[in-house]
N, C-alpha and C. Protein backbone atom coordinates (compact mmCIF):
# COMPACT_ATOMS: atom_id res chain seq x y z
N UNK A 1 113.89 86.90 108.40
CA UNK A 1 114.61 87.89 107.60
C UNK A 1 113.90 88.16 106.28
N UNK A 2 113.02 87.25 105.43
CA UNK A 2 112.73 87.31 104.31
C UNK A 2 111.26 88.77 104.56
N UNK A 3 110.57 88.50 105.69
CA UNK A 3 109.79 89.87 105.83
C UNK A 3 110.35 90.85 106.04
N UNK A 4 111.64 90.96 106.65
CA UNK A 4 112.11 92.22 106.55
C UNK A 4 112.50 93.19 105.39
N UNK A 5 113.10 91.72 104.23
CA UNK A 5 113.68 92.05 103.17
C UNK A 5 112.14 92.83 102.59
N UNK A 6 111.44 92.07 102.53
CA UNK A 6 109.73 92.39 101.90
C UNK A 6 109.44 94.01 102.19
N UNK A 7 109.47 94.15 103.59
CA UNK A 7 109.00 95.63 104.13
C UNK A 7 110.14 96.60 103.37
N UNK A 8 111.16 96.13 103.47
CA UNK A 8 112.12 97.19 102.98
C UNK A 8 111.53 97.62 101.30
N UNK A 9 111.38 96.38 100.69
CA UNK A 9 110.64 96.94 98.85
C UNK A 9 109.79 97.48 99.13
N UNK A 10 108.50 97.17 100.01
CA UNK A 10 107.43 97.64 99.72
C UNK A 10 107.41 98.48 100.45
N UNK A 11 107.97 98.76 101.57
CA UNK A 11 107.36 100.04 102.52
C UNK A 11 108.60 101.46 101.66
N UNK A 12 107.52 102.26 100.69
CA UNK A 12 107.69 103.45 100.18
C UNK A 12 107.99 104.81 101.46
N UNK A 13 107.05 104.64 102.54
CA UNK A 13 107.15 105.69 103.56
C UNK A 13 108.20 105.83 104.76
N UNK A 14 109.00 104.51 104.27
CA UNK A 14 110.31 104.49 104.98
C UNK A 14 111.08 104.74 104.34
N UNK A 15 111.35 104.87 103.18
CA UNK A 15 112.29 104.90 102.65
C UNK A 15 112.11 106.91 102.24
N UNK A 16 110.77 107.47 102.26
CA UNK A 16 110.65 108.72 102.90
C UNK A 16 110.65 109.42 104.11
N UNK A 17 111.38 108.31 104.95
CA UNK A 17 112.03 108.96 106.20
C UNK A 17 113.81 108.59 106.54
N UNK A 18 113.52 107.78 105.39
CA UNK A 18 115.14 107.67 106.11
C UNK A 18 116.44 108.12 105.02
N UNK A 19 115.42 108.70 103.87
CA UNK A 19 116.04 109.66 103.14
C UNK A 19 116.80 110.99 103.96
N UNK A 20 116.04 111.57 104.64
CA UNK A 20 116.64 113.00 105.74
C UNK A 20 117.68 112.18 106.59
N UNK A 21 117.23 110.91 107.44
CA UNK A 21 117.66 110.63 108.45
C UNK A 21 119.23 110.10 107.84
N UNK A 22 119.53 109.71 106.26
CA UNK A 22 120.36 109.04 106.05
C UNK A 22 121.42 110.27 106.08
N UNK A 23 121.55 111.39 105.56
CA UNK A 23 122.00 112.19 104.73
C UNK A 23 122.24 113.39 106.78
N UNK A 24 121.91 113.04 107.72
CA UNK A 24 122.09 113.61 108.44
C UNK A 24 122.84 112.55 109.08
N UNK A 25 123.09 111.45 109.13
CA UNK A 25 124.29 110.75 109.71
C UNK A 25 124.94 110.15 109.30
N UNK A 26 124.91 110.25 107.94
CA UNK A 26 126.44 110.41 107.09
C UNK A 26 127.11 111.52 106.26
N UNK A 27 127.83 112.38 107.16
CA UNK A 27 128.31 113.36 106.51
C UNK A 27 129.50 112.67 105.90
N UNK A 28 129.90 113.00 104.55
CA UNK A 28 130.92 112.67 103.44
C UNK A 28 132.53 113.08 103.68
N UNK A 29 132.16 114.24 104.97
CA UNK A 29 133.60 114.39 105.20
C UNK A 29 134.35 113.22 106.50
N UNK A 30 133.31 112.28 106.84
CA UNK A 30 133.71 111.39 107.55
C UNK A 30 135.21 110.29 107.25
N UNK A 31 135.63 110.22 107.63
CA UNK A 31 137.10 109.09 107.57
C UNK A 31 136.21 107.84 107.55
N UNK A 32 136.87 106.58 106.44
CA UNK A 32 136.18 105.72 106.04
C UNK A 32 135.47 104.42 106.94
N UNK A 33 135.96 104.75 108.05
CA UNK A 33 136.12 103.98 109.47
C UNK A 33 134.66 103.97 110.01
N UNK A 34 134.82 105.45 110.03
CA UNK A 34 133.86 106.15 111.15
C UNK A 34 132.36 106.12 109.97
N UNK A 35 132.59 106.34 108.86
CA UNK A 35 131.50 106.23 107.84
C UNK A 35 130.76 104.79 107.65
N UNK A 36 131.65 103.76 107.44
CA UNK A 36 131.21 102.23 108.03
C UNK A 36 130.43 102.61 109.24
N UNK A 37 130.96 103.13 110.01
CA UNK A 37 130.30 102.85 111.47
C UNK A 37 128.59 103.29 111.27
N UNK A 38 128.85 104.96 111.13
CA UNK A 38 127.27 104.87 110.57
C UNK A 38 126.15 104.42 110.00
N UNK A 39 127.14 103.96 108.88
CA UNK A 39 126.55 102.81 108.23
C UNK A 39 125.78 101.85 108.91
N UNK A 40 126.30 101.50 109.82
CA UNK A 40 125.63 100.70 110.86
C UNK A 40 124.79 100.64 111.41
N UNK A 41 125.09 102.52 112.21
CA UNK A 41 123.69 102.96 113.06
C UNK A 41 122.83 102.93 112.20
N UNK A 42 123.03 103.84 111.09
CA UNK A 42 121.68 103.65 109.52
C UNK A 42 120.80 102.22 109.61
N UNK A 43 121.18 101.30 109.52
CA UNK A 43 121.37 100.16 109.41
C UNK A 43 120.18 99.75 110.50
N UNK A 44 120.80 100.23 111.96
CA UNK A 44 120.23 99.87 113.02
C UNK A 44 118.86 101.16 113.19
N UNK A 45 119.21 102.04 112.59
CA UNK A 45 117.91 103.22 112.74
C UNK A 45 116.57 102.71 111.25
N UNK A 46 117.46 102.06 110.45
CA UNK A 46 116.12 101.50 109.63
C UNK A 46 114.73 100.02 110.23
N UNK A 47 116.08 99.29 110.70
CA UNK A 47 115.36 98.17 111.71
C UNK A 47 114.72 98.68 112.68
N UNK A 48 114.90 99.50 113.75
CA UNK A 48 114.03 100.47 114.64
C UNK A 48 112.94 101.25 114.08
N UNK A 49 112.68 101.98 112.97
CA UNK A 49 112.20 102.64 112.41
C UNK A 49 110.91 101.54 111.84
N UNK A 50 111.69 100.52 111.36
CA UNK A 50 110.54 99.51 110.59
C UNK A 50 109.84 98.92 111.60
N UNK A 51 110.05 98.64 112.76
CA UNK A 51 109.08 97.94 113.62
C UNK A 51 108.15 99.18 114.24
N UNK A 52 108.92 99.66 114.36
CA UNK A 52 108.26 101.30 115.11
C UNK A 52 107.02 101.71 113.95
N UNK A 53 106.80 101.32 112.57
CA UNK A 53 106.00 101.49 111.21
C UNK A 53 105.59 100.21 111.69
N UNK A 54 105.82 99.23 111.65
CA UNK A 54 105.21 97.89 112.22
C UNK A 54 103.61 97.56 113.26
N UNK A 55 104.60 98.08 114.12
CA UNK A 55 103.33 98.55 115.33
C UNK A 55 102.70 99.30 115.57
N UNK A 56 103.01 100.73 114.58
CA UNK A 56 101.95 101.78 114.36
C UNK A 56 101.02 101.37 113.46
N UNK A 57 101.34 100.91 112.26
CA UNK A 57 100.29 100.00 111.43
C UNK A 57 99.41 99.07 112.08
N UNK A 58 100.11 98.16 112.75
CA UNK A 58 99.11 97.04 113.53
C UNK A 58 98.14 97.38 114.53
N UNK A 59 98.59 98.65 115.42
CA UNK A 59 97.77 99.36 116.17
C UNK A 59 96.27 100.41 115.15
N UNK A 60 97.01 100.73 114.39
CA UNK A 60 96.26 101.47 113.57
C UNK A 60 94.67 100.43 112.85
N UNK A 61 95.42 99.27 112.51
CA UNK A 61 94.29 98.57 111.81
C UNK A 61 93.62 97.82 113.19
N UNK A 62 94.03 97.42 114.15
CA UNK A 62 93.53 96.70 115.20
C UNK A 62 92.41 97.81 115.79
N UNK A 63 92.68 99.27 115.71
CA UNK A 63 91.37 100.15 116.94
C UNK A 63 90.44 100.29 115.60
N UNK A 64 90.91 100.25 113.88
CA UNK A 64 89.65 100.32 113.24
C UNK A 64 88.56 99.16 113.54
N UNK A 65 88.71 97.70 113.71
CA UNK A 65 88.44 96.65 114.02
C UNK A 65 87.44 96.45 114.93
């Protein structure tokens, strides 16, 4: 967990994608229930997103190699 916490400070280009992605699955007129819930998917679309940046990076530096 402590690398994840890490990627989340340092990775700047996620946090320029999940700016759009946040703001499109949480609309404000949501009931507080259903807004938690998103919260979640958010949650679960940043962890997907970061490995998915993970392995594009690692692939990326591995074919310069």
């Amino acid at each position: 967990s402590g690398s994840f916490a890490l990627s989340l400070i340092r990775g700047s280009p996620q946090r320029a994608i999940h700016g759009p992605v946040r703001l499109a699955w949480r609309p404000a007129r949501l009931p507080p229930d259903q807004r938690q819930d998103s919260a979640v998917t958010n949650v679960a679309l940043c962890v997907v997103s970061s490995i998915a940046i993970k392995k594009h990076c690692m692939a990326a530096s591995t074919s310069k190699a």
